[in-house]
N, C-alpha and C. Protein backbone atom coordinates (compact mmCIF):
# COMPACT_ATOMS: atom_id res chain seq x y z
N UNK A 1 -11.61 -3.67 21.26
CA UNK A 1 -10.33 -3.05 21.53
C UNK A 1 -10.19 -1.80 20.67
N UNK A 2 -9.99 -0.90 21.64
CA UNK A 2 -9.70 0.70 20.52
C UNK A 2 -8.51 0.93 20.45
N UNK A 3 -7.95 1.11 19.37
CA UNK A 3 -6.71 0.98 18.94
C UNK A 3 -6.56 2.38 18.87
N UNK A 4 -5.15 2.93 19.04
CA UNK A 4 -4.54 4.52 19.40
C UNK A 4 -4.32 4.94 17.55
N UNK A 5 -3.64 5.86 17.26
CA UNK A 5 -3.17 6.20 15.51
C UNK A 5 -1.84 5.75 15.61
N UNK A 6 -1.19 6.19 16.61
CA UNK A 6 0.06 4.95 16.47
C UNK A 6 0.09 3.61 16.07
N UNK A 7 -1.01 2.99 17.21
CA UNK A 7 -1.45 1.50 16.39
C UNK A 7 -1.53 1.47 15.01
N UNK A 8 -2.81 2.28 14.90
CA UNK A 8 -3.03 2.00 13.42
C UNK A 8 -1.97 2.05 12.40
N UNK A 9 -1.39 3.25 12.93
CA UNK A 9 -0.16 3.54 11.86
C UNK A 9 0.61 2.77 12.08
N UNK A 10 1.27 2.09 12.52
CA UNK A 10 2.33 0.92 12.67
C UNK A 10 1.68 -0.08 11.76
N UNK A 11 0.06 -0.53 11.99
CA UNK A 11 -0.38 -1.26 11.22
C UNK A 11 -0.68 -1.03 9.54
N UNK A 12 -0.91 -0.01 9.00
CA UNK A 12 -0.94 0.23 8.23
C UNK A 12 0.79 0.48 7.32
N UNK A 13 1.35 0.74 7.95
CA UNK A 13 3.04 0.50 7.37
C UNK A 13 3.17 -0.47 7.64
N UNK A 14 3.30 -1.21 8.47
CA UNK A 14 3.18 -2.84 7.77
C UNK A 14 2.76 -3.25 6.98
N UNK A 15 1.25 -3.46 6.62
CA UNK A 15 0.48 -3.73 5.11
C UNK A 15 1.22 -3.04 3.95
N UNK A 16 1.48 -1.99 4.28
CA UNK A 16 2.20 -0.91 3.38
C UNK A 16 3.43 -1.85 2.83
N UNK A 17 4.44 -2.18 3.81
CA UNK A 17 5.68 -2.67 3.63
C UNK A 17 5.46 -4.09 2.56
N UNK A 18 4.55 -4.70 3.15
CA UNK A 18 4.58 -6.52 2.93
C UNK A 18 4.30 -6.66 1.10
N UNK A 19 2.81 -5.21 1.18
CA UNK A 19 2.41 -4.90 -0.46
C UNK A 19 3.39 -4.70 -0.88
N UNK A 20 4.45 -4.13 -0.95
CA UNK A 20 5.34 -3.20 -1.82
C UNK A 20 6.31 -4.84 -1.86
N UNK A 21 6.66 -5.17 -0.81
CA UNK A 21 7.29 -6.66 -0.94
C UNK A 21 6.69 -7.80 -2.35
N UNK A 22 5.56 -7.78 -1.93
CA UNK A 22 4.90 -8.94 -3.18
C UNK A 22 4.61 -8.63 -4.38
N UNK A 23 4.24 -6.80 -4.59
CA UNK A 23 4.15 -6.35 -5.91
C UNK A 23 6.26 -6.70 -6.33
N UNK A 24 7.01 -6.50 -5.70
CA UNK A 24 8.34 -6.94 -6.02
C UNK A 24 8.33 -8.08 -6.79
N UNK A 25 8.03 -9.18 -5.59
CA UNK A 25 8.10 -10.30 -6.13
C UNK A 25 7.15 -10.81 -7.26
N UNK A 26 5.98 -10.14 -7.46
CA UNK A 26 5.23 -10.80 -9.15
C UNK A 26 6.12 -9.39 -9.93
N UNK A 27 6.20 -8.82 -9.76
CA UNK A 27 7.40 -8.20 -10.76
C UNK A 27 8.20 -9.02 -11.63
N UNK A 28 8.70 -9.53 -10.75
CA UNK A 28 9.96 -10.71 -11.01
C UNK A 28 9.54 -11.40 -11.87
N UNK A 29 8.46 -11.71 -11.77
CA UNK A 29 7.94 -13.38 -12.59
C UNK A 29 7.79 -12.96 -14.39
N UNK A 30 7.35 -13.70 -14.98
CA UNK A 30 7.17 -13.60 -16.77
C UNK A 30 6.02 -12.94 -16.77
N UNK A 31 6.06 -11.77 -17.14
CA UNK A 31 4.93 -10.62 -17.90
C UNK A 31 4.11 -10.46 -16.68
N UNK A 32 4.92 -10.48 -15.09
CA UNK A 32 4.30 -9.74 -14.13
C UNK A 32 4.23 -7.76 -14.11
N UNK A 33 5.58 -7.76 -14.62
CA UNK A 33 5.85 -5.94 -14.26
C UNK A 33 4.72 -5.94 -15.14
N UNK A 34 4.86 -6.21 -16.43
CA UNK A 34 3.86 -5.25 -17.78
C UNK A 34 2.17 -5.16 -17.11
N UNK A 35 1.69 -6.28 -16.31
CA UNK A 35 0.59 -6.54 -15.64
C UNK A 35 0.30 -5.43 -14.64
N UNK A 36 1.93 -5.19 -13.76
CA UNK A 36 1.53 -4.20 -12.50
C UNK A 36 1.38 -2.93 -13.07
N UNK A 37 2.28 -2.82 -14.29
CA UNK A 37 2.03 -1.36 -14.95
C UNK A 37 0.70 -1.17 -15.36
N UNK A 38 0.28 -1.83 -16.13
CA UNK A 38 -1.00 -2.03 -16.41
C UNK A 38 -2.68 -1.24 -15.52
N UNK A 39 -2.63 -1.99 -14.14
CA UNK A 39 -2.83 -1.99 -12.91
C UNK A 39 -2.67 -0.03 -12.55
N UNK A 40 -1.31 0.07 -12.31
CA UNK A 40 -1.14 1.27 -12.16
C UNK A 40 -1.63 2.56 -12.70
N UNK A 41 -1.59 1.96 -14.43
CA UNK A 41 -2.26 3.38 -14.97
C UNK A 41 -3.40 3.31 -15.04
N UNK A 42 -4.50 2.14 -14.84
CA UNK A 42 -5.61 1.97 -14.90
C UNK A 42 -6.10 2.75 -13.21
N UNK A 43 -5.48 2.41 -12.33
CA UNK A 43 -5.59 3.15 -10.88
C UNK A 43 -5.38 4.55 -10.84
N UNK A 44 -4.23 4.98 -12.06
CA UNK A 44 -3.98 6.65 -11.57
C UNK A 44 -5.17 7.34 -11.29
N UNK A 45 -6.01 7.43 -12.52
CA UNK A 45 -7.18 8.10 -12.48
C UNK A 45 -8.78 7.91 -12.66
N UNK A 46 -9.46 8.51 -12.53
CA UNK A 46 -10.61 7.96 -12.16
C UNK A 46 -11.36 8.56 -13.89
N UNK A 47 -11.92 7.46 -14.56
CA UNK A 47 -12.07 7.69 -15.60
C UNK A 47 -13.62 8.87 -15.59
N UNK A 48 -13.37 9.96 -16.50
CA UNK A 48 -14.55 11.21 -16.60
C UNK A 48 -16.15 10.56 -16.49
N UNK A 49 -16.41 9.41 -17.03
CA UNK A 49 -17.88 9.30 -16.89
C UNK A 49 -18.09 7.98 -15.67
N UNK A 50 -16.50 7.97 -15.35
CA UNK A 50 -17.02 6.76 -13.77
C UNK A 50 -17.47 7.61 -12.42
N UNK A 51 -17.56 9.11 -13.10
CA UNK A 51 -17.50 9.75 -11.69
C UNK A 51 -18.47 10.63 -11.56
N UNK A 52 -19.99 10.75 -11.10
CA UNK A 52 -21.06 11.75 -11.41
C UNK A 52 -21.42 12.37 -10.39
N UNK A 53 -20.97 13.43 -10.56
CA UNK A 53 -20.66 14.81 -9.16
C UNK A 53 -21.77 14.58 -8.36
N UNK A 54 -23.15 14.60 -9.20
CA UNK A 54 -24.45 14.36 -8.38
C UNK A 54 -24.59 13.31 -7.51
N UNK A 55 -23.57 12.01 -7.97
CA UNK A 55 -23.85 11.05 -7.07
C UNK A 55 -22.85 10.87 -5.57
N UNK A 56 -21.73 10.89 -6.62
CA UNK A 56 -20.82 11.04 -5.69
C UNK A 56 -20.71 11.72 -4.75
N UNK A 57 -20.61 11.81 -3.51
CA UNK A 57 -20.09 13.48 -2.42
C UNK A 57 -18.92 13.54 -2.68
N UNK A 58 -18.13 15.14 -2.65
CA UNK A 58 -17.21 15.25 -2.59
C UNK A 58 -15.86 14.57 -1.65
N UNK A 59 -16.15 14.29 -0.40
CA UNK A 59 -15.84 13.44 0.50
C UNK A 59 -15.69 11.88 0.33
N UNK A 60 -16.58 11.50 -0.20
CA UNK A 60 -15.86 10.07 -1.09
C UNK A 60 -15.37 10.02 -1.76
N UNK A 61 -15.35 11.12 -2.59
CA UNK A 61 -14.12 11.35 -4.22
C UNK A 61 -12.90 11.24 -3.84
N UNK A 62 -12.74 12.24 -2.31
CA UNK A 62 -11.72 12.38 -2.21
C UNK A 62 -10.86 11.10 -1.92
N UNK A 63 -11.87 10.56 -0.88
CA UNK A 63 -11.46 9.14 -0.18
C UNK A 63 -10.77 7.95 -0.89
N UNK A 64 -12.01 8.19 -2.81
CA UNK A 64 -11.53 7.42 -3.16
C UNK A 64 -9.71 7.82 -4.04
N UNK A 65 -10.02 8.99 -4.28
CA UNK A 65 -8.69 9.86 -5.06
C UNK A 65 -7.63 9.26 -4.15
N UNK A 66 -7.48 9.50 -3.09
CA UNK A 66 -6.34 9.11 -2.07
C UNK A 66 -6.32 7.77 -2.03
N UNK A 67 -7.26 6.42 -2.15
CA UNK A 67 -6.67 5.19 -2.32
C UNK A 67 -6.43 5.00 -3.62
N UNK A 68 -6.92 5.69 -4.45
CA UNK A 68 -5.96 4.72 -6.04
C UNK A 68 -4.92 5.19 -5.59
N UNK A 69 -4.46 6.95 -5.13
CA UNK A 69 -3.16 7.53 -4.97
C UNK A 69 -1.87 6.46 -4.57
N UNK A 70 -2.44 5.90 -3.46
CA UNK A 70 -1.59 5.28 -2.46
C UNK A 70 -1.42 3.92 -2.88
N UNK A 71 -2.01 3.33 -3.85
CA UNK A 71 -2.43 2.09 -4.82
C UNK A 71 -0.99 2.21 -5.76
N UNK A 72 -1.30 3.25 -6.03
CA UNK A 72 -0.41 3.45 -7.45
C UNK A 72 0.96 3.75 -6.98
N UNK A 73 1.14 4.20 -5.71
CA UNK A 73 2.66 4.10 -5.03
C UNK A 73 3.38 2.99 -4.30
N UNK A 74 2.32 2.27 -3.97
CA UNK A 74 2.68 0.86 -3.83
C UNK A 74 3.06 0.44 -4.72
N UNK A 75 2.24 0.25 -6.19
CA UNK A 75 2.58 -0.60 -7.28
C UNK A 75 4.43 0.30 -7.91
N UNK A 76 4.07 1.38 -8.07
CA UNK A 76 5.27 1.72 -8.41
C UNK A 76 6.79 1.68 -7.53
N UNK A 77 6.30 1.86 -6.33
CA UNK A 77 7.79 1.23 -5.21
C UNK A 77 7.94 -0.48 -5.44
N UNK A 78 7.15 -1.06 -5.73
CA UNK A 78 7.30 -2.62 -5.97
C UNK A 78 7.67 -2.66 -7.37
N UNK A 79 7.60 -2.09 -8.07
CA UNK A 79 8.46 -1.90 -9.78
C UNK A 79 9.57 -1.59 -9.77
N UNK A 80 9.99 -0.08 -9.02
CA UNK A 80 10.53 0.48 -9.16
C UNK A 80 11.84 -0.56 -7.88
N UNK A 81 11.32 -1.39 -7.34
CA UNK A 81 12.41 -1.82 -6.24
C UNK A 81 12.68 -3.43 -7.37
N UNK A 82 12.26 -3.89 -7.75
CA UNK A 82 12.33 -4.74 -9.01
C UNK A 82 13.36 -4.55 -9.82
N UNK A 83 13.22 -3.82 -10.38
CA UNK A 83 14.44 -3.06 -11.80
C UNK A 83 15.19 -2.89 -10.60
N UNK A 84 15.42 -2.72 -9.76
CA UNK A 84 16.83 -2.17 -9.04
C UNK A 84 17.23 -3.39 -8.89
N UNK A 85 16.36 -5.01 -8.92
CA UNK A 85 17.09 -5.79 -8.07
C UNK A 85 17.31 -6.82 -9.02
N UNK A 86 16.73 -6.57 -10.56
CA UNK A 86 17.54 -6.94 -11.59
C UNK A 86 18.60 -6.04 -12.61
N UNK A 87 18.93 -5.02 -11.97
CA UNK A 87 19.91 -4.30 -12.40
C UNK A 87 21.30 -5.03 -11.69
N UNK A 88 22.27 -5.66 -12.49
CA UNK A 88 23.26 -5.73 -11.59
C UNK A 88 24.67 -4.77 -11.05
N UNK A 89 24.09 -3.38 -12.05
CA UNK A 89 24.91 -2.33 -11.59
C UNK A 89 24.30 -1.48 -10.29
N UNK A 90 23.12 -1.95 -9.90
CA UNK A 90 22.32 -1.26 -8.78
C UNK A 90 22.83 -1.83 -7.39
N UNK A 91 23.28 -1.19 -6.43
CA UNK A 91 23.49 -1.36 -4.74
C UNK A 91 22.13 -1.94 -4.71
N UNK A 92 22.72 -2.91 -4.12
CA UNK A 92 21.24 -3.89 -3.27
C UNK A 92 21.27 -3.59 -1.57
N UNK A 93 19.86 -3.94 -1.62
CA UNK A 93 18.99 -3.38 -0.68
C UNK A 93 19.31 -4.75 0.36
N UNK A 94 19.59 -3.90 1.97
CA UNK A 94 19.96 -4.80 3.19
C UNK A 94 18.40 -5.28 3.47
């Protein structure tokens, strides 16, 4: 079955949605956030000697640059929707 980019994209914002849901919920739990933070800054960047121009192609760098990217915005919308939903001065989310 060949799937259209609409497909995909519907599918992929879903995964998108459900992640950002469960990084929420281990948020919540005892010394989950400090873990996702953790996670996050270890994902921002790609450490100087994990990465050897010769080996790597530029084209996978990138590939991989754009999934920690999108890694690390998940983890931070699932933090960042956390603290809002133990703030009790924060509007909660329908």
């Amino acid at each position: 079955m060949q799937e259209t980019l609409d497909e995909l994209g519907a599918r992929t914002n879903a995964h998108r949605q459900l992640l950002v849901h469960l990084v929420t919920l281990l948020a919540g739990q005892p010394g989950g956030a400090q873990a996702l933070e953790r996670l996050a800054e270890e994902t921002e960047s790609v450490v100087d000697h994990e990465e050897d121009p010769g080996v790597t192609t530029p084209s996978a760098y990138g590939v991989q640059a754009r999934t920690n990217a999108e890694m690390c915005r998940i983890l931070r919308d699932g933090l960042e929707r956390s603290a809002r939903q133990a703030d009790p001065t924060s509007p909660r989310e329908e």
